[in-house]
PDB file of N, CA and C in Angstrom:
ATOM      1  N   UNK A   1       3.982  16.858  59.072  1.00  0.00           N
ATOM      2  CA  UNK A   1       5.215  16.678  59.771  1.00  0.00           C
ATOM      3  C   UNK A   1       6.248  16.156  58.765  1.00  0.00           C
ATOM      4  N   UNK A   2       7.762  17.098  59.076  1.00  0.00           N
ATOM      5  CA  UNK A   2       8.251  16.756  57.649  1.00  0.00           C
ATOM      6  C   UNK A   2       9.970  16.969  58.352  1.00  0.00           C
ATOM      7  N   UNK A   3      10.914  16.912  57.746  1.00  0.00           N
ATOM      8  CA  UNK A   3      11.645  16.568  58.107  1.00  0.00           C
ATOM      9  C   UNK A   3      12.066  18.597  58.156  1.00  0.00           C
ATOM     10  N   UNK A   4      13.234  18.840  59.181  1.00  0.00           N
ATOM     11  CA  UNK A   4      13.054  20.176  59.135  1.00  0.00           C
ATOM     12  C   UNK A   4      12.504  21.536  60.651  1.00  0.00           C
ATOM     13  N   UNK A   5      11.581  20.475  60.464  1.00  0.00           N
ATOM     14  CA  UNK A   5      10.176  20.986  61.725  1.00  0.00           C
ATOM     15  C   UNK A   5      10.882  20.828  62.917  1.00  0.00           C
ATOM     16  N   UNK A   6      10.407  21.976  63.314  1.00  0.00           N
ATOM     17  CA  UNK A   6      11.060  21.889  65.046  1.00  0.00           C
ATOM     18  C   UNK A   6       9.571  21.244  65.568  1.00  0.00           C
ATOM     19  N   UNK A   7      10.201  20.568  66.708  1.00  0.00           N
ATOM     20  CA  UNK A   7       9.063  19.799  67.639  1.00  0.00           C
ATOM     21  C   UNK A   7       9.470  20.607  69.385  1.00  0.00           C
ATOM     22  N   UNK A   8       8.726  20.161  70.239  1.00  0.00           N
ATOM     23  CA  UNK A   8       8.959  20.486  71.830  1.00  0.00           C
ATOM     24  C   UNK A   8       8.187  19.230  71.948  1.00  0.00           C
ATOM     25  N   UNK A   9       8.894  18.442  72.911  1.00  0.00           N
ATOM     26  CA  UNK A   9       7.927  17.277  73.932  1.00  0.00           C
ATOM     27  C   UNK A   9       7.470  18.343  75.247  1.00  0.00           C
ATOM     28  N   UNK A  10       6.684  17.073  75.726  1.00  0.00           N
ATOM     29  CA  UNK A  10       5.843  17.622  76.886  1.00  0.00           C
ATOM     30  C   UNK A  10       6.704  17.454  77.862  1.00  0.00           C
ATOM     31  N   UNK A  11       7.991  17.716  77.849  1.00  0.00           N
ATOM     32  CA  UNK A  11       9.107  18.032  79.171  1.00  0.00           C
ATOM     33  C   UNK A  11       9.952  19.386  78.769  1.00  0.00           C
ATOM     34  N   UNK A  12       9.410  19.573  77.704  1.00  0.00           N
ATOM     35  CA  UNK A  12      10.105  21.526  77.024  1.00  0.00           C
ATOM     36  C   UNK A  12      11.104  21.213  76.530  1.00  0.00           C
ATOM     37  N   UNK A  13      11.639  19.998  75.955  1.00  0.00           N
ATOM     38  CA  UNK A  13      13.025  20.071  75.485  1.00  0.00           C
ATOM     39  C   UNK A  13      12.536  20.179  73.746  1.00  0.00           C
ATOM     40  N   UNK A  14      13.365  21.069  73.285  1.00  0.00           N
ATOM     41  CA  UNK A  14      13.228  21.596  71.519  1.00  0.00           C
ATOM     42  C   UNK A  14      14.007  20.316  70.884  1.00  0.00           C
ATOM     43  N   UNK A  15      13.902  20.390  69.392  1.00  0.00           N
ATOM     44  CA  UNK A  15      14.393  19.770  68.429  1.00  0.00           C
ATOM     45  C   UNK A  15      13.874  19.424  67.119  1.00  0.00           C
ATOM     46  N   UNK A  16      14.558  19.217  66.253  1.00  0.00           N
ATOM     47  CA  UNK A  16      14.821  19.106  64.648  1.00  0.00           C
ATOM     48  C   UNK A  16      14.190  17.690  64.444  1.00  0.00           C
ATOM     49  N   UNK A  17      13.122  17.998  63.588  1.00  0.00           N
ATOM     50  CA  UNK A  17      13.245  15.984  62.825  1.00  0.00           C
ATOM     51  C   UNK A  17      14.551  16.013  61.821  1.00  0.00           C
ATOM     52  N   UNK A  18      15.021  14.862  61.988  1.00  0.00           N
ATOM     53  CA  UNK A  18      15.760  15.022  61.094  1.00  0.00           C
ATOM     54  C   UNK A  18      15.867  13.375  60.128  1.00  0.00           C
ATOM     55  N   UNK A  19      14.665  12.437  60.395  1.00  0.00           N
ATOM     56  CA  UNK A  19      14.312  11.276  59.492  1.00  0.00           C
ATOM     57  C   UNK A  19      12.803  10.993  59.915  1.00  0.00           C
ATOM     58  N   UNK A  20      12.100  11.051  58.799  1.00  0.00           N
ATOM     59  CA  UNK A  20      10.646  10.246  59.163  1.00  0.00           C
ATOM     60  C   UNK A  20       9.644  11.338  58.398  1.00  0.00           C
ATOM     61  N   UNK A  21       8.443  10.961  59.047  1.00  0.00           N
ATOM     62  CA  UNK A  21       7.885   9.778  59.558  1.00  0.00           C
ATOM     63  C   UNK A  21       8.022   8.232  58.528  1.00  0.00           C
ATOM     64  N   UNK A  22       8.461   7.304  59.586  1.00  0.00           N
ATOM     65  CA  UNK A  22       8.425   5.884  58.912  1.00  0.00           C
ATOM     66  C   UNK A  22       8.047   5.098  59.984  1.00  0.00           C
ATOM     67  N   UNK A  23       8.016   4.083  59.361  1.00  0.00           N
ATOM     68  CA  UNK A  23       7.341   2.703  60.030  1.00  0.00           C
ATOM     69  C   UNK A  23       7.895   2.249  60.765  1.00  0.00           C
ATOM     70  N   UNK A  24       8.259   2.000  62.087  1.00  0.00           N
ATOM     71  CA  UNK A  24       8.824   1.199  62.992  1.00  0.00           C
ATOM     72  C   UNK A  24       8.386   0.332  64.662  1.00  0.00           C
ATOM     73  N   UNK A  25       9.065  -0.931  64.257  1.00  0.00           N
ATOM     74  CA  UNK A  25       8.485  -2.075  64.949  1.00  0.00           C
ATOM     75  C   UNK A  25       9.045  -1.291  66.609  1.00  0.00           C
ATOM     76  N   UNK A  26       8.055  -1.173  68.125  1.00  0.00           N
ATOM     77  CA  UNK A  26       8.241  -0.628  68.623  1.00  0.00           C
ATOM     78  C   UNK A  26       8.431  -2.041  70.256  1.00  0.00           C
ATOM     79  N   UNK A  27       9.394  -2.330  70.325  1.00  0.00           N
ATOM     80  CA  UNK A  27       9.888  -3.131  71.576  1.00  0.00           C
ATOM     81  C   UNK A  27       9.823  -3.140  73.008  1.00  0.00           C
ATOM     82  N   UNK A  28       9.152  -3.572  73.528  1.00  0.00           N
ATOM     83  CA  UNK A  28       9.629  -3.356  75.379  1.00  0.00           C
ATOM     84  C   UNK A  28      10.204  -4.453  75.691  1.00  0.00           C
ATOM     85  N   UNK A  29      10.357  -4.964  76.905  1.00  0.00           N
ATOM     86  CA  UNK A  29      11.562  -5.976  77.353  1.00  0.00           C
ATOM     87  C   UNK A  29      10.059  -7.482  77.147  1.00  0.00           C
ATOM     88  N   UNK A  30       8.985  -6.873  77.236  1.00  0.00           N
ATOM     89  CA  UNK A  30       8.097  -8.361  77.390  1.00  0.00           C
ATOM     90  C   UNK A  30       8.029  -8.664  76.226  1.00  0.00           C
ATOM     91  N   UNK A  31       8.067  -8.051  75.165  1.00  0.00           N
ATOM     92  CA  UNK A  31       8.400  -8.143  73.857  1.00  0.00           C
ATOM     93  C   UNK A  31       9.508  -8.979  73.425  1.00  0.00           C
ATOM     94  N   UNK A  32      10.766  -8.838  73.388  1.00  0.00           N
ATOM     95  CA  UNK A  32      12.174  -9.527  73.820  1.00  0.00           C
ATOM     96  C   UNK A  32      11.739 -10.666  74.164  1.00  0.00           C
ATOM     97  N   UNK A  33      11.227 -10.662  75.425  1.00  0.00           N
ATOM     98  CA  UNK A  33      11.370 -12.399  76.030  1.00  0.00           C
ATOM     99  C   UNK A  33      10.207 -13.211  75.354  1.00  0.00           C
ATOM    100  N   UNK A  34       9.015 -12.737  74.618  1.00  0.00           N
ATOM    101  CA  UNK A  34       8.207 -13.384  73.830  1.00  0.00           C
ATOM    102  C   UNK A  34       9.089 -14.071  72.228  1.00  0.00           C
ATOM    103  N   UNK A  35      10.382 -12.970  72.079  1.00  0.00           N
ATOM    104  CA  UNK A  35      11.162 -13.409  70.953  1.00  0.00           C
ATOM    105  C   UNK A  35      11.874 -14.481  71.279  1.00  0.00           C
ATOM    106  N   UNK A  36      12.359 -14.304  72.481  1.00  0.00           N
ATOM    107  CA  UNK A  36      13.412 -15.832  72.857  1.00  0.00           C
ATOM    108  C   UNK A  36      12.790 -16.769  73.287  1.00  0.00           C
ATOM    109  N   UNK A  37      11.488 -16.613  73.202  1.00  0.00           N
ATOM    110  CA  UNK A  37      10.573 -18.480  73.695  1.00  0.00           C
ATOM    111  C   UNK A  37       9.533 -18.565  72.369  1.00  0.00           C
ATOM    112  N   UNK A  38      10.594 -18.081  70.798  1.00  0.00           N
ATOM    113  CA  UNK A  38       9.962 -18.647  69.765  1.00  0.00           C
ATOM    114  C   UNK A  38       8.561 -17.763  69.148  1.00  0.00           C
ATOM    115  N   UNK A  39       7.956 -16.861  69.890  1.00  0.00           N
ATOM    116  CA  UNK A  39       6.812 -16.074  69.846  1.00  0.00           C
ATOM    117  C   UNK A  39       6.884 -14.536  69.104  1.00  0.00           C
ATOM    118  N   UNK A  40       7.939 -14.314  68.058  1.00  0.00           N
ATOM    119  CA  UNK A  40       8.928 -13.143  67.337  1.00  0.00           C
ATOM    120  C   UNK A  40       7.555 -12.559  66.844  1.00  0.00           C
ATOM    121  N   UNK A  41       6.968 -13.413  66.228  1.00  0.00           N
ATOM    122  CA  UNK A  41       5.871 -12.599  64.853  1.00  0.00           C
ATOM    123  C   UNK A  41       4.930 -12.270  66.086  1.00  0.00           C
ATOM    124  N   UNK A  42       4.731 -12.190  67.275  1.00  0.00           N
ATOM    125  CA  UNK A  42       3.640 -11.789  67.860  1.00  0.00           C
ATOM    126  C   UNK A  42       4.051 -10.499  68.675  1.00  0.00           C
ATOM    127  N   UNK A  43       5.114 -10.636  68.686  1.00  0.00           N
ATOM    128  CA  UNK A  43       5.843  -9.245  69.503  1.00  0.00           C
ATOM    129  C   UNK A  43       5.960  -8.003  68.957  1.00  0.00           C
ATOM    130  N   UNK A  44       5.799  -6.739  69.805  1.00  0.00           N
ATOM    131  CA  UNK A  44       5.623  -5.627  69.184  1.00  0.00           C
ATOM    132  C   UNK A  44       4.656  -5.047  69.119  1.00  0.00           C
ATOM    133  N   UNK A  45       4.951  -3.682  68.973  1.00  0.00           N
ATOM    134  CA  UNK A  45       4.027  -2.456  68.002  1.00  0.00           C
ATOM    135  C   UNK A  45       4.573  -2.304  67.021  1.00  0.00           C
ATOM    136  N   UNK A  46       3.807  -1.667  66.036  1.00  0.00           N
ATOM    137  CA  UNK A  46       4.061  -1.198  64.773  1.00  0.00           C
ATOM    138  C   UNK A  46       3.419   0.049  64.925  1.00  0.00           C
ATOM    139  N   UNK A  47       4.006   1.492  64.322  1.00  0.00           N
ATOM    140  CA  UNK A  47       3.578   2.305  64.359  1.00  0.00           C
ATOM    141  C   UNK A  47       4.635   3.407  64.068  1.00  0.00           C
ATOM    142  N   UNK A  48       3.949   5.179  63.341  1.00  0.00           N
ATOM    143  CA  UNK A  48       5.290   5.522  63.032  1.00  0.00           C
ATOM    144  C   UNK A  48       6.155   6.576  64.072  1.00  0.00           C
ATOM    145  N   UNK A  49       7.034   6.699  63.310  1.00  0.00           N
ATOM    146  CA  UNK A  49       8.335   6.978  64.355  1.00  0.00           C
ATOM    147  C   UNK A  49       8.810   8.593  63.460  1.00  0.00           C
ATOM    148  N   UNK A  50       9.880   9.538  64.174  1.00  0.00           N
ATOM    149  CA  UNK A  50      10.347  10.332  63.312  1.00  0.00           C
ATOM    150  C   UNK A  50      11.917  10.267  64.103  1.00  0.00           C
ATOM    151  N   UNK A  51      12.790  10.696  63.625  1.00  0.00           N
ATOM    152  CA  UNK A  51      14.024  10.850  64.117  1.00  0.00           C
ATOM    153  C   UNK A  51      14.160  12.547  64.565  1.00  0.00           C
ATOM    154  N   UNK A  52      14.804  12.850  65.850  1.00  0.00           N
ATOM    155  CA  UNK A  52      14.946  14.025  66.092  1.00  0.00           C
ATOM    156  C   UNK A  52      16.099  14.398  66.793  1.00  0.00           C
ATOM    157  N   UNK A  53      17.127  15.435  66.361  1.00  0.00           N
ATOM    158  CA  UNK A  53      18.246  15.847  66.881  1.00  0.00           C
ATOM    159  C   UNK A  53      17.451  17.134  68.175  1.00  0.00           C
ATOM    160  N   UNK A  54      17.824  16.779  69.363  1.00  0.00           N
ATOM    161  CA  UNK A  54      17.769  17.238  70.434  1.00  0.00           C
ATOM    162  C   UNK A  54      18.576  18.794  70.338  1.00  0.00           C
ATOM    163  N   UNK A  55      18.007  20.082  70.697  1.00  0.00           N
ATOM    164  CA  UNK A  55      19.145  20.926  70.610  1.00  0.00           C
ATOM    165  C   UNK A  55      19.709  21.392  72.022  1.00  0.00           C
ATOM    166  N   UNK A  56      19.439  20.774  72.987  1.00  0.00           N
ATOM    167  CA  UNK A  56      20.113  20.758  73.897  1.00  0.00           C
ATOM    168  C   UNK A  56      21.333  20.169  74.207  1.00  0.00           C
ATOM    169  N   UNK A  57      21.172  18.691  73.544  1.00  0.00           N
ATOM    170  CA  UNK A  57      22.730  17.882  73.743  1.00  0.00           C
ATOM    171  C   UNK A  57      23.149  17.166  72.815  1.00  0.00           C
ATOM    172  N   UNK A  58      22.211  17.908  71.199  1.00  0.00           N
ATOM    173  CA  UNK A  58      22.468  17.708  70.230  1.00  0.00           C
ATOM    174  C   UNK A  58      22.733  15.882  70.094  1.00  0.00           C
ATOM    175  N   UNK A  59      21.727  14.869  70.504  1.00  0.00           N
ATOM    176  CA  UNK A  59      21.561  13.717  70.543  1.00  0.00           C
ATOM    177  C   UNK A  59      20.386  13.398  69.518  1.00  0.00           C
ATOM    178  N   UNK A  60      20.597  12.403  68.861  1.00  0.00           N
ATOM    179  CA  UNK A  60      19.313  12.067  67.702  1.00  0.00           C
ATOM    180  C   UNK A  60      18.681  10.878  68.682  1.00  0.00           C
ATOM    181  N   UNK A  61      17.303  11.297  68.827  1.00  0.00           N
ATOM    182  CA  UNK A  61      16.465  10.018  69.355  1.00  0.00           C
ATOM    183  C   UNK A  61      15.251   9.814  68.373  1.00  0.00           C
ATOM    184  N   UNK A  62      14.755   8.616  68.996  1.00  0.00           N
ATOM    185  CA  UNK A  62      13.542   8.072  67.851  1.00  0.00           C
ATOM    186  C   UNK A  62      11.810   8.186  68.614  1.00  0.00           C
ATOM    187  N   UNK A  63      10.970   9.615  68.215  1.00  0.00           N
ATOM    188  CA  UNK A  63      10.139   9.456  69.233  1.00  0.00           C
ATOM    189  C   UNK A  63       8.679   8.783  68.132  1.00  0.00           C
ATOM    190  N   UNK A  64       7.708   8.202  68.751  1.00  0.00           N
ATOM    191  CA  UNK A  64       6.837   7.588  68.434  1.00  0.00           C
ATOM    192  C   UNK A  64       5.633   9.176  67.695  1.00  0.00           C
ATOM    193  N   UNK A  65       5.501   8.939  66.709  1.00  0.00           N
ATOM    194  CA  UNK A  65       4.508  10.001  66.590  1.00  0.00           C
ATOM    195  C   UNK A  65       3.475   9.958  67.049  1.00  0.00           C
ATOM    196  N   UNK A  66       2.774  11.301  67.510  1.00  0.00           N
ATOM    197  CA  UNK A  66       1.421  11.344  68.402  1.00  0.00           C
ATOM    198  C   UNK A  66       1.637  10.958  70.237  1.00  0.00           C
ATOM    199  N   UNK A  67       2.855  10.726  70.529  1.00  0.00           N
ATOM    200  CA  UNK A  67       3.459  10.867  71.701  1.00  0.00           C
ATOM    201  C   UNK A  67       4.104  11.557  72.474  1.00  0.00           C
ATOM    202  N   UNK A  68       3.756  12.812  72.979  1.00  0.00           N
ATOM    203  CA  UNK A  68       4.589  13.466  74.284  1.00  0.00           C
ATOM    204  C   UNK A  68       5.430  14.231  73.013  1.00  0.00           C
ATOM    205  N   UNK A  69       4.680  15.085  72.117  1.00  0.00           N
ATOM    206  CA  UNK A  69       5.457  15.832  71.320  1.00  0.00           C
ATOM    207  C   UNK A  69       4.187  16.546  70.303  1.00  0.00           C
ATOM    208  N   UNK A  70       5.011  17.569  70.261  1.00  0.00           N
ATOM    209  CA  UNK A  70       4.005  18.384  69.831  1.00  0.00           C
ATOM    210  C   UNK A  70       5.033  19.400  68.127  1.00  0.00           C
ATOM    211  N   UNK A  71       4.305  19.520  66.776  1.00  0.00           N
ATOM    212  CA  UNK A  71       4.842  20.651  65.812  1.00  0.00           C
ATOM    213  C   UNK A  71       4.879  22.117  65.826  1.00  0.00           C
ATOM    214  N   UNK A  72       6.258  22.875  66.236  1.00  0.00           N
ATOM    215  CA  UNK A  72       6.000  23.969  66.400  1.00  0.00           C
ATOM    216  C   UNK A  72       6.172  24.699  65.234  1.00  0.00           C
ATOM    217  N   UNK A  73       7.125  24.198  64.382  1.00  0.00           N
ATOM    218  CA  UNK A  73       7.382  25.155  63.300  1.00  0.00           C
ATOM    219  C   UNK A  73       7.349  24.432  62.331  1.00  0.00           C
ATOM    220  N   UNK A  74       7.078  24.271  60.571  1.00  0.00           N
ATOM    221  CA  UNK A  74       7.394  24.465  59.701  1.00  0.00           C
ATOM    222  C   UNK A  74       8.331  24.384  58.801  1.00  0.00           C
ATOM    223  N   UNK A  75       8.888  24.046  58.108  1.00  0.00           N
ATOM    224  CA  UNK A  75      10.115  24.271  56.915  1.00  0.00           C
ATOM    225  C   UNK A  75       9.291  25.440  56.163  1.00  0.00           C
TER     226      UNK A  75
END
């Protein structure tokens, strides 16, 4: 997986990586409130990420690799 590659998630929407794969710390809201009662270094996932321009509404989002996405094509 490389930057280039078209992807499809498992809702049929297409798109471009267009940064990654890299490392990124991954947040939910129980996460957050473990940061504001002092508990920062325990919060989180870690795991990697790729950046992808959507070609439907041409939006860049950040999806988790090995999640609800699949490589269709190649560079």
């Amino acid at each position: 997986m490389k930057v280039g590659d078209l992807i499809r998630t498992m809702y049929g929407r297409f798109g471009t990586i267009v940064n990654g794969p890299y490392t990124y710390r991954f947040m939910e809201a129980e996460d957050w409130e473990m940061v504001q009662h002092g508990m920062g270094e325990l919060a989180g996932l870690y795991g990697s990420a790729v950046d992808v321009r959507f070609t439907d509404n041409g939006r860049k989002e950040r999806l988790r690799v090995g999640r609800g996405f699949e490589v269709l094509a190649h560079d």
